[in-house]
C-alpha atoms as a PDB file:
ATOM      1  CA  UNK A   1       0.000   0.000   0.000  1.00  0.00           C
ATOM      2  CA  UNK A   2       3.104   2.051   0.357  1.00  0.00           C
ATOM      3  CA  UNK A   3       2.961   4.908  -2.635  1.00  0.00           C
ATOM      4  CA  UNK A   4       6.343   4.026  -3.702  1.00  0.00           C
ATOM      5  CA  UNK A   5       7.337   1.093  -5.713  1.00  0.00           C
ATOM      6  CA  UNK A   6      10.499   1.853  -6.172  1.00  0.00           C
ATOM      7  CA  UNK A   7      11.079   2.676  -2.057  1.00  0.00           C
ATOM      8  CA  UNK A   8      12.253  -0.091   0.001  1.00  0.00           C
ATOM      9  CA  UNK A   9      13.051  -1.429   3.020  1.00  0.00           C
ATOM     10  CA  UNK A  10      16.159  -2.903   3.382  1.00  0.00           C
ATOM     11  CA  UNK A  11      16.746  -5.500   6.630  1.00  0.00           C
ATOM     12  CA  UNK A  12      20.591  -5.808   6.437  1.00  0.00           C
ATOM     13  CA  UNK A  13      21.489  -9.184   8.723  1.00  0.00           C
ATOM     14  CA  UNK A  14      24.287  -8.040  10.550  1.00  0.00           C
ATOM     15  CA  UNK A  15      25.817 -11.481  12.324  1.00  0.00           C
ATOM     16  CA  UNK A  16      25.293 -10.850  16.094  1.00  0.00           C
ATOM     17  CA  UNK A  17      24.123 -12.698  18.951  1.00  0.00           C
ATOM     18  CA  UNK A  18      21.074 -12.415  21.084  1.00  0.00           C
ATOM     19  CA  UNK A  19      20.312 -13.218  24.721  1.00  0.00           C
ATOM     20  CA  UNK A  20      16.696 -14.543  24.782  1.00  0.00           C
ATOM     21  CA  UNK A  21      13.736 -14.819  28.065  1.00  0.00           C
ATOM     22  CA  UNK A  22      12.645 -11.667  30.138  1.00  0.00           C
ATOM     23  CA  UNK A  23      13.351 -12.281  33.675  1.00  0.00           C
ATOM     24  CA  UNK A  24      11.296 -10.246  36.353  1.00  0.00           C
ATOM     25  CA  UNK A  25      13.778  -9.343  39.106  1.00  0.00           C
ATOM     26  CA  UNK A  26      12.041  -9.029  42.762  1.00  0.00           C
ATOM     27  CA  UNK A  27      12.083  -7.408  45.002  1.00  0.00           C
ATOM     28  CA  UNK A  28      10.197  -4.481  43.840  1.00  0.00           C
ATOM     29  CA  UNK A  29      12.286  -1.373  43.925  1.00  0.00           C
ATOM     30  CA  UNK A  30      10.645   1.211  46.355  1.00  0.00           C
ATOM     31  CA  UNK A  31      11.207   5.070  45.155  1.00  0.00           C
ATOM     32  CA  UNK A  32       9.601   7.969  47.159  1.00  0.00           C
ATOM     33  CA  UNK A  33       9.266  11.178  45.976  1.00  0.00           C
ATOM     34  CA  UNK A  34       7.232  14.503  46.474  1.00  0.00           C
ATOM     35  CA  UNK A  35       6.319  15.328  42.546  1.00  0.00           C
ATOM     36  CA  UNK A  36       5.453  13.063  39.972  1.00  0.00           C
ATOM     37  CA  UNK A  37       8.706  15.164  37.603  1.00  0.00           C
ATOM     38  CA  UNK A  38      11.573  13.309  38.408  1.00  0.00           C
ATOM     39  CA  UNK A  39      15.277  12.300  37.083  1.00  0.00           C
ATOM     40  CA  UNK A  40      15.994   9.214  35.058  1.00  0.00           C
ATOM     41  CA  UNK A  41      20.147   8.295  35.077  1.00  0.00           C
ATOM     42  CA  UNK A  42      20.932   6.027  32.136  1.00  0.00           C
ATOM     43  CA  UNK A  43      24.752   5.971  31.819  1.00  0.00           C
ATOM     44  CA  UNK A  44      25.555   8.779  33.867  1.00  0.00           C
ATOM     45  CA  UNK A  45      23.552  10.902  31.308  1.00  0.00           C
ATOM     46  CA  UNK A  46      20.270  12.577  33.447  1.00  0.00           C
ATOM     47  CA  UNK A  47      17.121  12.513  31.501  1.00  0.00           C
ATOM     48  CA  UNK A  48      13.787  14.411  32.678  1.00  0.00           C
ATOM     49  CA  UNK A  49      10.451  11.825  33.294  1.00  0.00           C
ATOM     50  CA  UNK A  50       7.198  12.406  34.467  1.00  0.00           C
ATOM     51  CA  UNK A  51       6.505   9.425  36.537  1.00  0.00           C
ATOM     52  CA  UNK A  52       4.012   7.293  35.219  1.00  0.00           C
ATOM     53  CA  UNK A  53       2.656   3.734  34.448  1.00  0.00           C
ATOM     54  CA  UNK A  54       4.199   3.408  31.230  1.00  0.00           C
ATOM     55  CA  UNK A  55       7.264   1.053  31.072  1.00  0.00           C
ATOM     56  CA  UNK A  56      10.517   2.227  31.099  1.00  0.00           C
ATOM     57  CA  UNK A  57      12.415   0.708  28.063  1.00  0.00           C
ATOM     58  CA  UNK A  58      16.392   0.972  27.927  1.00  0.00           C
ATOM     59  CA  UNK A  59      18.638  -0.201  24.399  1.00  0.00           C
ATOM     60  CA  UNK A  60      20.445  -3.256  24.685  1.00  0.00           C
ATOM     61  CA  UNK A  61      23.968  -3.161  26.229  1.00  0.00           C
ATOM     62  CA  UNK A  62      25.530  -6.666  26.011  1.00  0.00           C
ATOM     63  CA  UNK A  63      27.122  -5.875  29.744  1.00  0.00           C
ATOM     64  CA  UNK A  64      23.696  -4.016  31.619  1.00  0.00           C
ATOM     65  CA  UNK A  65      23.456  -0.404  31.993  1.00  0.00           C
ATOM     66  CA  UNK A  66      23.466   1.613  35.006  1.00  0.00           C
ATOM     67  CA  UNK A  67      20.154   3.420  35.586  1.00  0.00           C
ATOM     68  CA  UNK A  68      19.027   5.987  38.557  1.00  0.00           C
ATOM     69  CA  UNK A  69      16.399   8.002  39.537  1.00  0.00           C
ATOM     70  CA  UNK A  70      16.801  10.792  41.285  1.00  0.00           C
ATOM     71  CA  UNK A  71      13.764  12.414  43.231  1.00  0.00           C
ATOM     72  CA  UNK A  72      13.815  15.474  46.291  1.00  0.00           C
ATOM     73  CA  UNK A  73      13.209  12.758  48.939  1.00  0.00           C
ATOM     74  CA  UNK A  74      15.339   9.246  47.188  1.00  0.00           C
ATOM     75  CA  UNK A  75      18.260   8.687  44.878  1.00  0.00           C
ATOM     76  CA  UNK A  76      18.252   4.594  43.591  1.00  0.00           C
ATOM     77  CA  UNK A  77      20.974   3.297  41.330  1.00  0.00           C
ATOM     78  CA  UNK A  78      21.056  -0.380  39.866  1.00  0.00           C
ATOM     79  CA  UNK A  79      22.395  -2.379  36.774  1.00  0.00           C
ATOM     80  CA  UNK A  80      20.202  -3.506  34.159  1.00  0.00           C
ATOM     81  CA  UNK A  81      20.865  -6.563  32.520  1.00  0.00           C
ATOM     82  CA  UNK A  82      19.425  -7.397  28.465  1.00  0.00           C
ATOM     83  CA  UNK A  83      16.612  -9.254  29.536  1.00  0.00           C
ATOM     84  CA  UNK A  84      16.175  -7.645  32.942  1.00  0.00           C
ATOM     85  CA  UNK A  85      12.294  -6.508  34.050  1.00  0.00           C
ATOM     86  CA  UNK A  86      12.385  -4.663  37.347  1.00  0.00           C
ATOM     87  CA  UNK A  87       9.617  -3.547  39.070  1.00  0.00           C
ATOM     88  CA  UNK A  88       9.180  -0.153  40.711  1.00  0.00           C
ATOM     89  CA  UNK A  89       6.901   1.497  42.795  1.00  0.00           C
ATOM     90  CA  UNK A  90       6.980   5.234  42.766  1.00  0.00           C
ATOM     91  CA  UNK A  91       5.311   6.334  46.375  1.00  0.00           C
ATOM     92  CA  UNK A  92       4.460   9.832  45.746  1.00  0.00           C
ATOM     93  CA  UNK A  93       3.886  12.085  48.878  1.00  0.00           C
ATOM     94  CA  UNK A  94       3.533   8.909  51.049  1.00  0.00           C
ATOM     95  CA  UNK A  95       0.044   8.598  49.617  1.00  0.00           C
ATOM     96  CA  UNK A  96       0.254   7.732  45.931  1.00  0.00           C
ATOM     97  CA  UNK A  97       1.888   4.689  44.736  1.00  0.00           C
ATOM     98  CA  UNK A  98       2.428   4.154  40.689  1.00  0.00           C
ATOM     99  CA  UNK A  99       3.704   1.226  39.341  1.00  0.00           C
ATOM    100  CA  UNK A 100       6.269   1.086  36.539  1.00  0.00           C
ATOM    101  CA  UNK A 101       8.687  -1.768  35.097  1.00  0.00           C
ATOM    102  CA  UNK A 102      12.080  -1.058  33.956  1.00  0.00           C
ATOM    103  CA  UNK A 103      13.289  -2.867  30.872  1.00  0.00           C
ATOM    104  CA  UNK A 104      16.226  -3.940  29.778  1.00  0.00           C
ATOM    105  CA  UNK A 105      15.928  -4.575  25.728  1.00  0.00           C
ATOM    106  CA  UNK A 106      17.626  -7.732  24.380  1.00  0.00           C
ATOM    107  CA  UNK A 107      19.812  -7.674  21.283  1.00  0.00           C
ATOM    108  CA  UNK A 108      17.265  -7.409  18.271  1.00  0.00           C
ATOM    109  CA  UNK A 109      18.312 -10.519  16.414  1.00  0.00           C
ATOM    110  CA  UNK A 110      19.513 -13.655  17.185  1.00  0.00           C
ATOM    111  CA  UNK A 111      21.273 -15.718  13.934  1.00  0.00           C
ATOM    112  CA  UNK A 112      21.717 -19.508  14.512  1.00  0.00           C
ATOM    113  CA  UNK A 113      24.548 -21.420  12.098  1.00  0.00           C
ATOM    114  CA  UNK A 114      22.036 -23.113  10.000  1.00  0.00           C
ATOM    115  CA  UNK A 115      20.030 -19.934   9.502  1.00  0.00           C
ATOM    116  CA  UNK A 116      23.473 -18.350   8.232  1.00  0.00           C
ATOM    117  CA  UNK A 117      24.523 -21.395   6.249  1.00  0.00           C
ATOM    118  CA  UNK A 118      20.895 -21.196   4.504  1.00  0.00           C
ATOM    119  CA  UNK A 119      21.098 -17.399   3.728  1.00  0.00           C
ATOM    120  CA  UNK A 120      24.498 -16.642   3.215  1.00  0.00           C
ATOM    121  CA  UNK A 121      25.447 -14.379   0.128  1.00  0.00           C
ATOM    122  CA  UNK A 122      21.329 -14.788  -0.526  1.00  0.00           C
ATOM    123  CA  UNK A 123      18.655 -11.884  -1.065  1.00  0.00           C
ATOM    124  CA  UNK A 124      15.375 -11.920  -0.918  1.00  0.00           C
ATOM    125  CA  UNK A 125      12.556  -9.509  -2.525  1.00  0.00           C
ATOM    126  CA  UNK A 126       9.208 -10.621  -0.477  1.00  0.00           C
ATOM    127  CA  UNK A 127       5.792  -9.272   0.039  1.00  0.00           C
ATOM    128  CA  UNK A 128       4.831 -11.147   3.387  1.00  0.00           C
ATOM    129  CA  UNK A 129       1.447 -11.763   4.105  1.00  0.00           C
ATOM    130  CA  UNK A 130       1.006 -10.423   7.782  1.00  0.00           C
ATOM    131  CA  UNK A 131       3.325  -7.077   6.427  1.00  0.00           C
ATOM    132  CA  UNK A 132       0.119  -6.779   3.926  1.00  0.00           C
ATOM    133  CA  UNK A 133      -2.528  -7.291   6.325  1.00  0.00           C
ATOM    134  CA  UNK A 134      -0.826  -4.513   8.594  1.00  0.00           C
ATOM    135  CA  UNK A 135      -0.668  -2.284   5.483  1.00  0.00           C
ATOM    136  CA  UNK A 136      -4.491  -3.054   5.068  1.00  0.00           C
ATOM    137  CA  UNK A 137      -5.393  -2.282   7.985  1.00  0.00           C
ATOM    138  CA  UNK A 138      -3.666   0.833   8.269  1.00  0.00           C
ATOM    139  CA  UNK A 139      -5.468   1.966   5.098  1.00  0.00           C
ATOM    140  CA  UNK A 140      -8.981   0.951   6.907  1.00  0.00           C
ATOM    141  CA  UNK A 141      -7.964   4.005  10.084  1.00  0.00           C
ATOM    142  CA  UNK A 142      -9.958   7.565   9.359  1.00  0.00           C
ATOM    143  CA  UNK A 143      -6.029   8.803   8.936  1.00  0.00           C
ATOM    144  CA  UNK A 144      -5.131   6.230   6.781  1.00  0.00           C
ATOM    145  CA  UNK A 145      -8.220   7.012   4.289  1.00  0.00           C
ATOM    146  CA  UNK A 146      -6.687  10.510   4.390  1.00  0.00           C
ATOM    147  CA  UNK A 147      -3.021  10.672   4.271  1.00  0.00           C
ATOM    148  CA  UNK A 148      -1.699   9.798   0.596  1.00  0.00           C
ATOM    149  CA  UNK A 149       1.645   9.572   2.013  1.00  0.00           C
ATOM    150  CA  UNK A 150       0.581   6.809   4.228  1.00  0.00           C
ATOM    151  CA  UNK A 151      -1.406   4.704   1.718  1.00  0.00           C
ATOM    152  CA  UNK A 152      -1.172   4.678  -2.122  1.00  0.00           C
ATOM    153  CA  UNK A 153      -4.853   5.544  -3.531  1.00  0.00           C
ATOM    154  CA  UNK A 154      -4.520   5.803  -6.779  1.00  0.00           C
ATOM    155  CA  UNK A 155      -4.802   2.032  -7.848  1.00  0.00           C
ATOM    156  CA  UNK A 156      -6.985  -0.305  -9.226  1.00  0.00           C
ATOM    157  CA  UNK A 157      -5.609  -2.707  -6.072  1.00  0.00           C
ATOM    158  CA  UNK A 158      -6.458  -0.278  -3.350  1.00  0.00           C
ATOM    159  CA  UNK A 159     -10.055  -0.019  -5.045  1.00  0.00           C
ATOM    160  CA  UNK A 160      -9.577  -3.916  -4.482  1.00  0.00           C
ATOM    161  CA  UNK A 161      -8.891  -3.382  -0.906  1.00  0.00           C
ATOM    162  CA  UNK A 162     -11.394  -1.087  -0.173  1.00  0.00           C
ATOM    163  CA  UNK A 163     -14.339  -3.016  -1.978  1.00  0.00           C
ATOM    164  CA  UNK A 164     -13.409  -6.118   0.220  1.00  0.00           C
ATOM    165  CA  UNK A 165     -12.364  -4.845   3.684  1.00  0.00           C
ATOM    166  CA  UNK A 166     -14.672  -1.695   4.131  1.00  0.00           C
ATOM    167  CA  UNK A 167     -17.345  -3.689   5.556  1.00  0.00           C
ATOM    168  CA  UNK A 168     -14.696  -5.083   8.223  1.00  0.00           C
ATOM    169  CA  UNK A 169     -13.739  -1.527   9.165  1.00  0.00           C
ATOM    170  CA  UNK A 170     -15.694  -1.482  12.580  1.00  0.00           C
ATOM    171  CA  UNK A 171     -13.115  -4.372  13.830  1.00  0.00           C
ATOM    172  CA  UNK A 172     -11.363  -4.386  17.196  1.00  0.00           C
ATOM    173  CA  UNK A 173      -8.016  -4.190  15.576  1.00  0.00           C
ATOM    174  CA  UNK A 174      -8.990  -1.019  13.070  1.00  0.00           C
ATOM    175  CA  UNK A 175     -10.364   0.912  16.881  1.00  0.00           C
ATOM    176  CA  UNK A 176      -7.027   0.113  18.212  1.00  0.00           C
ATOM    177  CA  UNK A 177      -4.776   1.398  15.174  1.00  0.00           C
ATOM    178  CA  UNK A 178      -7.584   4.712  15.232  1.00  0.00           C
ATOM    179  CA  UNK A 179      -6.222   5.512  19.079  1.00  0.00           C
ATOM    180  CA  UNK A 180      -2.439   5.481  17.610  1.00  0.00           C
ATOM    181  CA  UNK A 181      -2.710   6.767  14.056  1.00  0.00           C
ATOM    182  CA  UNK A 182      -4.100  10.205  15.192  1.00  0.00           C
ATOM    183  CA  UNK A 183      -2.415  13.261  12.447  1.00  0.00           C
ATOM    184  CA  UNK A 184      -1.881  13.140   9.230  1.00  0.00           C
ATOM    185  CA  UNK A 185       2.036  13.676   8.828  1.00  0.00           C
ATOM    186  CA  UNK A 186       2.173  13.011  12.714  1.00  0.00           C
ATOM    187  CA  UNK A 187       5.064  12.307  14.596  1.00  0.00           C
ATOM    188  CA  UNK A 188       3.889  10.288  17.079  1.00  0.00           C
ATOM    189  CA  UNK A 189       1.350   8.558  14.666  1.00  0.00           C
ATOM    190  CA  UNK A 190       4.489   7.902  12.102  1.00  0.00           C
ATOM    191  CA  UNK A 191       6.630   6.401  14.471  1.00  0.00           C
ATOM    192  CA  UNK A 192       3.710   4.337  15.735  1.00  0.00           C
ATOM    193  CA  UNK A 193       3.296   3.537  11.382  1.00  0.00           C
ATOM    194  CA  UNK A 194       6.650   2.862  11.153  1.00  0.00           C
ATOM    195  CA  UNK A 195       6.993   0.362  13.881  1.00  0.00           C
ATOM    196  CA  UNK A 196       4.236  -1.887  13.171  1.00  0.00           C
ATOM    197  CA  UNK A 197       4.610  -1.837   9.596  1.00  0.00           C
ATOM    198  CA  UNK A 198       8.845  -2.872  10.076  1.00  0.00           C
ATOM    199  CA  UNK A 199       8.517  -5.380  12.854  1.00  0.00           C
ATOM    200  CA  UNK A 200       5.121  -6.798  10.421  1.00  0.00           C
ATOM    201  CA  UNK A 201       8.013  -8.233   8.115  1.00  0.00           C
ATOM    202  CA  UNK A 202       9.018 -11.198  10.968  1.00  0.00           C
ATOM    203  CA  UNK A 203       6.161 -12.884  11.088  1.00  0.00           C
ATOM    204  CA  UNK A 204       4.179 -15.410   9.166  1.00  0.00           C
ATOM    205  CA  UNK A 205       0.945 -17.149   8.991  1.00  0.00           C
ATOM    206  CA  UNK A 206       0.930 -20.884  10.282  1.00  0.00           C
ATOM    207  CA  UNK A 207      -2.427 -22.379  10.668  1.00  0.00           C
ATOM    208  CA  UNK A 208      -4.422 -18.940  10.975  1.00  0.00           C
ATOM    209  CA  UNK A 209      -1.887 -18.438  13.790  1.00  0.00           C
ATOM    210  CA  UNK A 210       0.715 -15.270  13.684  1.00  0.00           C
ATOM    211  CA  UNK A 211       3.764 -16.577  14.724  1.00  0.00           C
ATOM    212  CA  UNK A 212       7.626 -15.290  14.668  1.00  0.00           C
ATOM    213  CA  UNK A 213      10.137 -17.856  13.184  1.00  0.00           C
ATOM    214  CA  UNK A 214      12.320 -15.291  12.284  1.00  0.00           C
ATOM    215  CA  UNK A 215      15.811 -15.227  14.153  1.00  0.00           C
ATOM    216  CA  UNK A 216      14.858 -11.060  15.097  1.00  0.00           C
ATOM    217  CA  UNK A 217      12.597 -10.217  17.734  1.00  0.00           C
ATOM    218  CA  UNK A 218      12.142  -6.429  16.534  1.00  0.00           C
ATOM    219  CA  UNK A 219      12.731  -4.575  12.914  1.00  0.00           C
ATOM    220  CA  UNK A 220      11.801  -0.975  13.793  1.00  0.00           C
ATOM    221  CA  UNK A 221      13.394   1.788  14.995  1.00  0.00           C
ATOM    222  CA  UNK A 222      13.753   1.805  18.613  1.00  0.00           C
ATOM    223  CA  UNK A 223      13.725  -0.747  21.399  1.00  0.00           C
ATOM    224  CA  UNK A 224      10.099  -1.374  21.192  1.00  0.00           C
ATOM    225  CA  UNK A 225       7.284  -3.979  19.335  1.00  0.00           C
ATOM    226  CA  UNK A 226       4.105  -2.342  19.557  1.00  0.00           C
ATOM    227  CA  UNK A 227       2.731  -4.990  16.774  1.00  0.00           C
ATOM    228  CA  UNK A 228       3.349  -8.018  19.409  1.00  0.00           C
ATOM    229  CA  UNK A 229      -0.065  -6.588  21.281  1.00  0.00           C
ATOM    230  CA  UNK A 230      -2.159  -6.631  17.905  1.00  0.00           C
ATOM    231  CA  UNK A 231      -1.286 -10.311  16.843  1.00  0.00           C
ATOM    232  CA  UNK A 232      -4.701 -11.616  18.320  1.00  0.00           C
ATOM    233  CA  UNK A 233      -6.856  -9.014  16.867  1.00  0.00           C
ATOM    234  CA  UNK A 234      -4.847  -9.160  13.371  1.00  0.00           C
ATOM    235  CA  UNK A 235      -5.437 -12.602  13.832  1.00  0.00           C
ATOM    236  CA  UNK A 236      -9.361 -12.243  14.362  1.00  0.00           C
ATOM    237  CA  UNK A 237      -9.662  -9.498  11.442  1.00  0.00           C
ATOM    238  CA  UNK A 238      -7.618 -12.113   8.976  1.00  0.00           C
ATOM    239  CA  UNK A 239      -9.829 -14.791   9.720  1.00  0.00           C
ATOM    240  CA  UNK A 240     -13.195 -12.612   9.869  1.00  0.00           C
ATOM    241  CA  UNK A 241     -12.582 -10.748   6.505  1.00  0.00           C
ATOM    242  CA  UNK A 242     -10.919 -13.694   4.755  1.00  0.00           C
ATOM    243  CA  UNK A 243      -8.215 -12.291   4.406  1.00  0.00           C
ATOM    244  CA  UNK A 244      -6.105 -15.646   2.967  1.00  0.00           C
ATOM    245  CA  UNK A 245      -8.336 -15.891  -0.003  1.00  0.00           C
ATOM    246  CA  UNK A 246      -8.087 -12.070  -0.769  1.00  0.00           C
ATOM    247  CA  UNK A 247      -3.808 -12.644  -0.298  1.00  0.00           C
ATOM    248  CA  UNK A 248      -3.831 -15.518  -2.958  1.00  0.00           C
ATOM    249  CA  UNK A 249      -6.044 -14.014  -5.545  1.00  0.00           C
ATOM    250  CA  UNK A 250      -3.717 -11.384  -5.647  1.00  0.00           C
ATOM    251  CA  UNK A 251      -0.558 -12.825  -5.875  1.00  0.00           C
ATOM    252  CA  UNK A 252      -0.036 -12.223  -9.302  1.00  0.00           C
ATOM    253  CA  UNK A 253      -0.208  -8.516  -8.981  1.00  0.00           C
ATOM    254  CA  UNK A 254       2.211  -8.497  -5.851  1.00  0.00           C
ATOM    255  CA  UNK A 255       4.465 -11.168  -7.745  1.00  0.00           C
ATOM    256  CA  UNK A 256       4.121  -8.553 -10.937  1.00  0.00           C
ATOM    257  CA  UNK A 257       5.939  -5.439  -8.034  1.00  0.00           C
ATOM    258  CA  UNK A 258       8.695  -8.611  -7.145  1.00  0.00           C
ATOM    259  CA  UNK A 259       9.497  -9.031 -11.182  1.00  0.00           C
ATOM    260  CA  UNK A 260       9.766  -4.818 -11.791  1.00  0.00           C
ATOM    261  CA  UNK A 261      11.669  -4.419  -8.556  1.00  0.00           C
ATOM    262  CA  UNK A 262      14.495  -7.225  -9.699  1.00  0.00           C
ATOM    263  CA  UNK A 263      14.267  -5.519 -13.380  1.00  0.00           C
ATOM    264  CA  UNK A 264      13.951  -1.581 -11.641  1.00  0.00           C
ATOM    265  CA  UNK A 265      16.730  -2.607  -8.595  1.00  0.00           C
ATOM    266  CA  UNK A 266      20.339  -3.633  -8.977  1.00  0.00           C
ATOM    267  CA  UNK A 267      20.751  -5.209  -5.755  1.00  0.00           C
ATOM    268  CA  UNK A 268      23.742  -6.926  -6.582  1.00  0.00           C
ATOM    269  CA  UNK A 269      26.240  -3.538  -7.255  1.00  0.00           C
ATOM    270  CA  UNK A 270      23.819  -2.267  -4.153  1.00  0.00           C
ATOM    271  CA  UNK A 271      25.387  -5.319  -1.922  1.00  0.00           C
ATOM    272  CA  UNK A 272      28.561  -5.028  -3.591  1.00  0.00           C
ATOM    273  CA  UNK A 273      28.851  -1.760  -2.334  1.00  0.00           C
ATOM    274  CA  UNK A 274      27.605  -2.189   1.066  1.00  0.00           C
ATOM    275  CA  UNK A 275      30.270  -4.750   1.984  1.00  0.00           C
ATOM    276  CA  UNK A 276      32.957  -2.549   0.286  1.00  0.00           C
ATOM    277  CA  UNK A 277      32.334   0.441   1.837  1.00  0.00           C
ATOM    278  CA  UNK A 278      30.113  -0.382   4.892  1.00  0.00           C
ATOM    279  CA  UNK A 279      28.756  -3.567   6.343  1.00  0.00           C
ATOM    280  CA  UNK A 280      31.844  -5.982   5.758  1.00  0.00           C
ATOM    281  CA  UNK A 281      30.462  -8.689   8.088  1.00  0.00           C
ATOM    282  CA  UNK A 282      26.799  -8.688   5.660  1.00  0.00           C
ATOM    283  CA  UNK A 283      25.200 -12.098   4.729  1.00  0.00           C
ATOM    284  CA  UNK A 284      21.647 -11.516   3.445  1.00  0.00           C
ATOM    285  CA  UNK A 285      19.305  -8.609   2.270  1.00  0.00           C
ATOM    286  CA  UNK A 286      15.786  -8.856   2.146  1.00  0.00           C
ATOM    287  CA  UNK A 287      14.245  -6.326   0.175  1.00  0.00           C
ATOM    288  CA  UNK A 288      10.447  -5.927   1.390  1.00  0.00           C
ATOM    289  CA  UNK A 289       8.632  -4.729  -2.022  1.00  0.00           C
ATOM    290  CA  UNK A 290       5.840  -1.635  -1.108  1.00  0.00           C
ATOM    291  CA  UNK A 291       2.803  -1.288  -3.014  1.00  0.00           C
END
């Protein structure tokens, strides 16, 4: 649905490693404080933060980070490990208590030998099936029928989409996208895009089920996955709207963008170049082709 055929997104597979299983670390950590505006430490560096329920997310670092907070009545240091989930009360004016988890984000990807030895010097031009149903959806939101820089309208296929999803529209997962994707041109509401559109790209359809095979556990910019919370409602809208027989009846047209992007794309000078000048350690590209 994307407006551009000829944009891309490009997953480069860098070889790393990746810790895997979110502890939760007890006890809770107690922090008491007199105002709600407090100071987050992450690596000596003080960050601003309105004390709230929200989780507090922090980028991988393959030996922990040291966090704080810093309040007028409390000053708490610890170590976050990848993987780590530590609960904290904030006790606000001795009456108040909010409850927050910090988060300590695993590395994003996670490449076993046999997925290397399968993939190596490979690339890949694909038009997944849950990416598409994301990109559907999206073009189902009152910003999505509105922003042209969002979703392509000017096609015979989005005609297609319209005529067979519209009636589907009223959907749990199509309220939920409606209370992210607020502004057209947004920033919050294109980061919020961005992020389930990229991390759509992992997953796959096995038995009406949305599952994750892949070896990455997020695509998007960021630390975060706010697709993982949709899966059962994309889940419900596939199977309600029939979605798998609308995929397949079009796979000519998105195997028609696959053949112009190979004819449009020279990905092999593009990799070429990338390993000379950039990503020596590179063993696959997938190229995710927009419509």
């Amino acid at each position: 649905m994307k407006k551009d055929v000829l944009g891309l997104f490009v997953l480069a597979l860098i070889l790393n490693a990746c810790h895997s299983g979110k502890k939760i670390k007890d006890p809770i950590i107690t922090v008491k404080t007199n105002t709600q505006e407090i100071t987050v430490i992450y690596n000596e560096q003080p960050f601003p933060w309105k004390i709230s329920n929200d989780n507090l997310s922090f980028p991988y670092a393959k030996d922990g980070s040291k966090i704080g907070f810093i309040t007028d009545k409390d000053t708490i240091t610890l170590n976050l490990l990848p993987n780590d989930s530590i609960k904290l009360n904030f006790i606000i004016r001795e009456i108040d208590t909010i409850q927050s988890i910090a988060i300590g984000q695993p590395k994003s990807v996670d490449y076993t030998s046999a997925y290397i030895n399968k993939y190596k010097g490979k690339y890949q031009v694909l038009a997944p099936k849950v990416h598409e149903l994301v990109n559907i959806c999206i073009a189902l939101t009152d910003i999505g029928q509105k922003d042209s820089n969002m979703v392509f309208m000017n096609s015979d296929y989005y005609q297609e989409v319209m005529n067979h999803f519209s009636k589907f529209k009223n959907l749990k997962i199509i309220d939920k996208l409606n209370e992210n994707i607020t502004e057209i041109f947004g920033s919050e509401t294109y980061d919020y895009y961005y992020n389930i559109r990229m991390n759509a790209c992992m997953y796959s359809f096995e038995n009406g089920k949305i599952v994750n095979y892949s070896p990455y556990n997020r695509l998007s910019f960021g630390s975060g996955n706010s697709l993982n919370e949709l899966l059962p409602l994309l889940e419900s809208f596939a199977k309600k709207s029939n979605f798998k027989q609308f995929y397949e009846s079009n796979i000519d047209y998105y195997n028609s963008l696959i053949t112009t992007y190979h004819e449009l794309v020279p990905i092999n000078k593009m990799w070429k170049w990338l390993e000379k000048n950039s990503l020596k350690s590179m063993i696959l590209i997938k190229y995710i082709s927009p419509h």
